[in-house]
Protein backbone atom coordinates (compact mmCIF):
# COMPACT_ATOMS: atom_id res chain seq x y z
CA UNK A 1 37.75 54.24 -41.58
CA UNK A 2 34.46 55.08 -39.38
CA UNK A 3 32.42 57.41 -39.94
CA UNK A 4 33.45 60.03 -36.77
CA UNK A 5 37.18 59.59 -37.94
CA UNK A 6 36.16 60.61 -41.66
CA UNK A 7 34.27 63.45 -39.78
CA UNK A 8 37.15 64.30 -37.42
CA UNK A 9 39.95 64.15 -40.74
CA UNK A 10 37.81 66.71 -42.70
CA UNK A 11 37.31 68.78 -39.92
CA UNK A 12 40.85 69.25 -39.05
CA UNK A 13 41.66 69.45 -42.92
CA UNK A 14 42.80 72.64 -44.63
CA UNK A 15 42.03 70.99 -48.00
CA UNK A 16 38.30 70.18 -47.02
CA UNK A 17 38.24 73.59 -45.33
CA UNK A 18 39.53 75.42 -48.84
CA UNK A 19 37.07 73.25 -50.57
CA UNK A 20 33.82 73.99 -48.61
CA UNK A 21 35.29 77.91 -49.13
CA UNK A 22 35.38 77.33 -52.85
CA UNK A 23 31.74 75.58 -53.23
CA UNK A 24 30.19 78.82 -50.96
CA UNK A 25 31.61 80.88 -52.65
CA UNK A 26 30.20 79.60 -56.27
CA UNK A 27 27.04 79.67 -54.38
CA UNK A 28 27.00 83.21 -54.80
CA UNK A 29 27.36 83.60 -58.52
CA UNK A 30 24.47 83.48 -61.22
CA UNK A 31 25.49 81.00 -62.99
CA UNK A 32 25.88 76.99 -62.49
CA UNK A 33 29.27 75.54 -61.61
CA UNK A 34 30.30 72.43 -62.67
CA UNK A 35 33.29 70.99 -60.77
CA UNK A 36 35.30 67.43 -61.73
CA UNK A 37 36.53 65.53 -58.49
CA UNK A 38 38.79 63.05 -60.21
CA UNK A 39 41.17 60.60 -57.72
CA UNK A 40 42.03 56.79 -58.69
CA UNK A 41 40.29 53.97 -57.15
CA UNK A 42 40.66 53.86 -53.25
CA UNK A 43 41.56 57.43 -52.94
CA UNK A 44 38.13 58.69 -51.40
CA UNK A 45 36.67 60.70 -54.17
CA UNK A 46 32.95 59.50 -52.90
CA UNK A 47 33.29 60.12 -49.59
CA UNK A 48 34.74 63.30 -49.99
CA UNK A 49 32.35 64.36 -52.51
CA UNK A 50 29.34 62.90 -49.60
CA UNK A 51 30.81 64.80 -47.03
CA UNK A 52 31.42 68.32 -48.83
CA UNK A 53 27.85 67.75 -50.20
CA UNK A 54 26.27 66.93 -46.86
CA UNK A 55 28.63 70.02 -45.22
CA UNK A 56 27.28 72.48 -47.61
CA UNK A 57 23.42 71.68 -47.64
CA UNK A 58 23.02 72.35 -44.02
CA UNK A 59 22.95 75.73 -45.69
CA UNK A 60 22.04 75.33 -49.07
CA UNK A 61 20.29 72.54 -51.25
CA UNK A 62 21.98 74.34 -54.27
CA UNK A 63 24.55 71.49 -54.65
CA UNK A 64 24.03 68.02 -55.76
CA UNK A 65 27.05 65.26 -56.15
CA UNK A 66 27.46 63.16 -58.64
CA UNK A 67 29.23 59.55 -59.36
CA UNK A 68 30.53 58.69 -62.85
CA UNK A 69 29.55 55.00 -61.64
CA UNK A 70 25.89 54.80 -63.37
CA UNK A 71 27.81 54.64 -66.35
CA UNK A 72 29.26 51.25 -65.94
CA UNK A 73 28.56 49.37 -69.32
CA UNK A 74 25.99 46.82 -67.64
CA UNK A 75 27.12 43.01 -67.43
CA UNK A 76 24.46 42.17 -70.44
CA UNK A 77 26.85 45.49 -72.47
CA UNK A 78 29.79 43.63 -71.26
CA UNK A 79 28.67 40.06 -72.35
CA UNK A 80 27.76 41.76 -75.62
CA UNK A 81 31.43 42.42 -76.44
CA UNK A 82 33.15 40.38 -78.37
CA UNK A 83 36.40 40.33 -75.49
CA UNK A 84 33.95 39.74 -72.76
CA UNK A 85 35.69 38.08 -70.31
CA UNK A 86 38.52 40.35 -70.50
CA UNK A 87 36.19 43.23 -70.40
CA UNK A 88 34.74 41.32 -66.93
CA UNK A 89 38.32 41.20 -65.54
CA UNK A 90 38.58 44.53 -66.48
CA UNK A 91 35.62 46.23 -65.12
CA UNK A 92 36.50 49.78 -64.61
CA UNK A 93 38.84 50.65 -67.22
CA UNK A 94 38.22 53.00 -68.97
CA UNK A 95 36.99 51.38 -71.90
CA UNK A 96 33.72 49.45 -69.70
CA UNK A 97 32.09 52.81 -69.28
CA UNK A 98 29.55 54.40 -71.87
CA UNK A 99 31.66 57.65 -72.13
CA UNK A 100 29.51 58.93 -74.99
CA UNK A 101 26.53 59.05 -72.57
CA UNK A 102 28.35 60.38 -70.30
CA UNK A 103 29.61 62.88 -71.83
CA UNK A 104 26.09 64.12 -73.04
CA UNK A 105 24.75 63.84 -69.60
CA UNK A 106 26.87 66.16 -68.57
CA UNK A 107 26.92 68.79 -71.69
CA UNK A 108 22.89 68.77 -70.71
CA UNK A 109 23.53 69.87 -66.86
CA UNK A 110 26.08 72.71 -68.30
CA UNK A 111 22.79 74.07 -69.60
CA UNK A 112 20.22 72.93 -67.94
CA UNK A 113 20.63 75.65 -65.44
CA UNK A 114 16.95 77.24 -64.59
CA UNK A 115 15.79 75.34 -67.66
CA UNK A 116 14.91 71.85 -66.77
CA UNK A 117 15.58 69.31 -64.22
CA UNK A 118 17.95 65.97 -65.14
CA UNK A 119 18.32 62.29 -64.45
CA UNK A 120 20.73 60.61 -63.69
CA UNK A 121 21.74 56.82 -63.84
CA UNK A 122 23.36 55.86 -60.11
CA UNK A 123 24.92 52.25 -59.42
CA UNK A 124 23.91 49.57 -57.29
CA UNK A 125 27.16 47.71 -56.22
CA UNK A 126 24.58 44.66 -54.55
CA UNK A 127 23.13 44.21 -58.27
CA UNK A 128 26.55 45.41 -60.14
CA UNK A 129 24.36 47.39 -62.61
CA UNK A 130 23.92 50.95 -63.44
CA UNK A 131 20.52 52.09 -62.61
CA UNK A 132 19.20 54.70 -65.07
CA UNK A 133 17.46 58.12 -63.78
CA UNK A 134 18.41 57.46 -59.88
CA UNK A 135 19.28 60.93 -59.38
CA UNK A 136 17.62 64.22 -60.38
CA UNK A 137 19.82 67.59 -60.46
CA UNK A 138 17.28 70.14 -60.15
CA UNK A 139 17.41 73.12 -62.49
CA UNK A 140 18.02 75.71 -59.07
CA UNK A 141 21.40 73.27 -58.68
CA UNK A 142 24.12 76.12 -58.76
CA UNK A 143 26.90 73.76 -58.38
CA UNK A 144 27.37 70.09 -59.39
CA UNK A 145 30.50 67.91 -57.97
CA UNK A 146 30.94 64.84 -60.28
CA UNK A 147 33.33 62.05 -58.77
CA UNK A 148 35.12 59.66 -61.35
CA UNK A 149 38.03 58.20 -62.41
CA UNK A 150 38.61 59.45 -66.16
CA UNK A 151 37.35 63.19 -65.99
CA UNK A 152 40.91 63.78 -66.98
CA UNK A 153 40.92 60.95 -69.20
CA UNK A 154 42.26 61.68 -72.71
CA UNK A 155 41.61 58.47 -75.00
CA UNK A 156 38.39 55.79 -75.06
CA UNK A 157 35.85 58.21 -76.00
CA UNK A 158 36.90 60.79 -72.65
CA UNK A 159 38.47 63.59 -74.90
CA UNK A 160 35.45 65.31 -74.62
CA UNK A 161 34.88 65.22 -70.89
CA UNK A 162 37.39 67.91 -69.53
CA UNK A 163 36.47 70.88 -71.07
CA UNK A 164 32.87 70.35 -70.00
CA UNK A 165 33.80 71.06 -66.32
CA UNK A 166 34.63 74.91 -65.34
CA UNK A 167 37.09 73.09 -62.58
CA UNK A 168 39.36 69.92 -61.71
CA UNK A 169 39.84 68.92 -58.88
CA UNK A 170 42.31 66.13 -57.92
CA UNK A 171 42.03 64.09 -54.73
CA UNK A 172 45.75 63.74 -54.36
CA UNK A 173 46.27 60.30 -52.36
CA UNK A 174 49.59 58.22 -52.28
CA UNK A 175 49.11 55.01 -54.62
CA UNK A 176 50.67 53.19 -51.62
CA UNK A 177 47.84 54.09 -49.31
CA UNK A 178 44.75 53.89 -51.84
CA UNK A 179 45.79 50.32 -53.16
CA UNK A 180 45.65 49.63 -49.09
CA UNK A 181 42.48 51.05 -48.61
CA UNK A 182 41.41 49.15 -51.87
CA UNK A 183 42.92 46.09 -50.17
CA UNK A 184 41.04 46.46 -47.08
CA UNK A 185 38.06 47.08 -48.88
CA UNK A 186 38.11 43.72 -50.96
CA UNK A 187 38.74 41.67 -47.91
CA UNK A 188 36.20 43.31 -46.03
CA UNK A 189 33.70 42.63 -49.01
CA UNK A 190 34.41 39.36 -50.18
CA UNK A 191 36.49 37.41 -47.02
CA UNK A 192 39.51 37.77 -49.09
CA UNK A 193 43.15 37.26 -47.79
CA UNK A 194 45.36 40.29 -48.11
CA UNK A 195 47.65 38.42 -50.42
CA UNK A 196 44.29 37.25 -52.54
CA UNK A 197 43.01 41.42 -52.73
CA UNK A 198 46.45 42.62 -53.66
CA UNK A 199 46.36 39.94 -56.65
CA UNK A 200 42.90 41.31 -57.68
CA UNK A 201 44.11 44.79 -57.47
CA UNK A 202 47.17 44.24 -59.70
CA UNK A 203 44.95 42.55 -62.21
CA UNK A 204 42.41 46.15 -62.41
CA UNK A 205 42.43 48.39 -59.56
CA UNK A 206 46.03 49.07 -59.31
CA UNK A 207 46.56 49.68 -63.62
CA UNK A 208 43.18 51.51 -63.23
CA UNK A 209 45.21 53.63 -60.62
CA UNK A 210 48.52 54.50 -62.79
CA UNK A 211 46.56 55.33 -65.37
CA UNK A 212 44.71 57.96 -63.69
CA UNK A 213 47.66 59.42 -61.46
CA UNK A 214 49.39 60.52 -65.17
CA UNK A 215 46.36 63.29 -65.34
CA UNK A 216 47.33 64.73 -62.06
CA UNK A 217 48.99 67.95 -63.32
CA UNK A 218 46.09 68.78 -65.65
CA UNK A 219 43.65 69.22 -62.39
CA UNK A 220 43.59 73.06 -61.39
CA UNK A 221 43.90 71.94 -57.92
CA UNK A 222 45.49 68.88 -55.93
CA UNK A 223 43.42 68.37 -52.93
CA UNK A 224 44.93 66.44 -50.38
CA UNK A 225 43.76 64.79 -47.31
């Protein structure tokens, strides 16, 4: 999908429109919002979470975005383990992320608020390694938007992840149309057949994606687009 038909869906969304509401309006209190946009792989969560971010600062530069994806166990982590190549073929279950850092990252923002600024790792898909203290969330940040897979998540180390956010959101997709999107993605990236990115899928993406879609009723709002 380009760019001006992303724009043009959002814009004619109720859900985006609801969702731009909701950030303005946390804006306005005095304390920091954190918000969890959680959405299996292929649903959108990023650009979503780009576009509501980029929306809202033509007003304010109160709101920063965030990606769960700098905390990607790194491939020297990964070769570390002792199931390493299935932790490879894996990459992106819930188990090949640091959720204990995580986790603290975030408990830090909750109360960093007027306090102190914060780092955060980002991930560079051309290396396929985390990059630590990419991102700074300034301390004047009222809300922060993190995008990831296992907000929701309630076993590898996630337990603790939920009640760190003051909302859930849940980027309510059809598996049918992410694992497309996925598909289109993997061709696009690596000249792969359809019938060669619906094998990788099946073998990651797609159990990444049935894993997440059983957390969908513990969001306090489905977001659809």
């Amino acid at each position: 999908m380009t760019a001006s038909n992303i724009h043009h869906l959002y814009n004619n969304s109720t859900y985006v429109q609801t969702a731009l509401n909701k950030i303005q309006s946390l804006l306005n209190k005095p304390q920091r919002t954190l918000i969890g946009l959680t959405g299996g792989p292929g649903s959108g969560k990023s650009t979503l979470a780009s576009y509501l971010a980029t929306q809202v600062t033509k007003q304010s530069e109160q709101i920063v975005c965030l990606s769960m994806d700098g905390f990607h166990l790194s491939k020297t982590q990964l070769s570390a383990l002792p199931n390493a190549e299935q932790a490879f073929a894996r990459r992106g279950a819930p188990w090949t992320f640091d959720s204990a850092a995580f986790i603290e990252r975030v408990g830090r923002i909750r109360h960093a608020f007027q306090q102190e600024d914060i780092l955060w790792p980002s991930f560079d898909h051309a290396l396929g390694d985390p990059v630590e203290n990419d991102v700074c969330i300034a301390k004047n940040a009222k809300v922060v938007l993190v995008e990831g897979l296992y907000l929701l998540h309630q076993q590898d180390g996630w337990q603790a992840s939920k009640p760190l956010f003051d909302e859930h959101w849940f980027l309510d997709v059809p598996l049918n149309i992410a694992i497309e999107r996925l598909a289109q993605r993997h061709m696009a990236a690596w000249g792969f057949s359809h019938a060669q990115a619906m094998e990788r899928i099946e073998q990651s993406d797609g159990l990444n994606a049935e894993l997440v879609a059983r957390y969908r009723d513990q969001a306090d709002w489905l977001l659809r687009v």
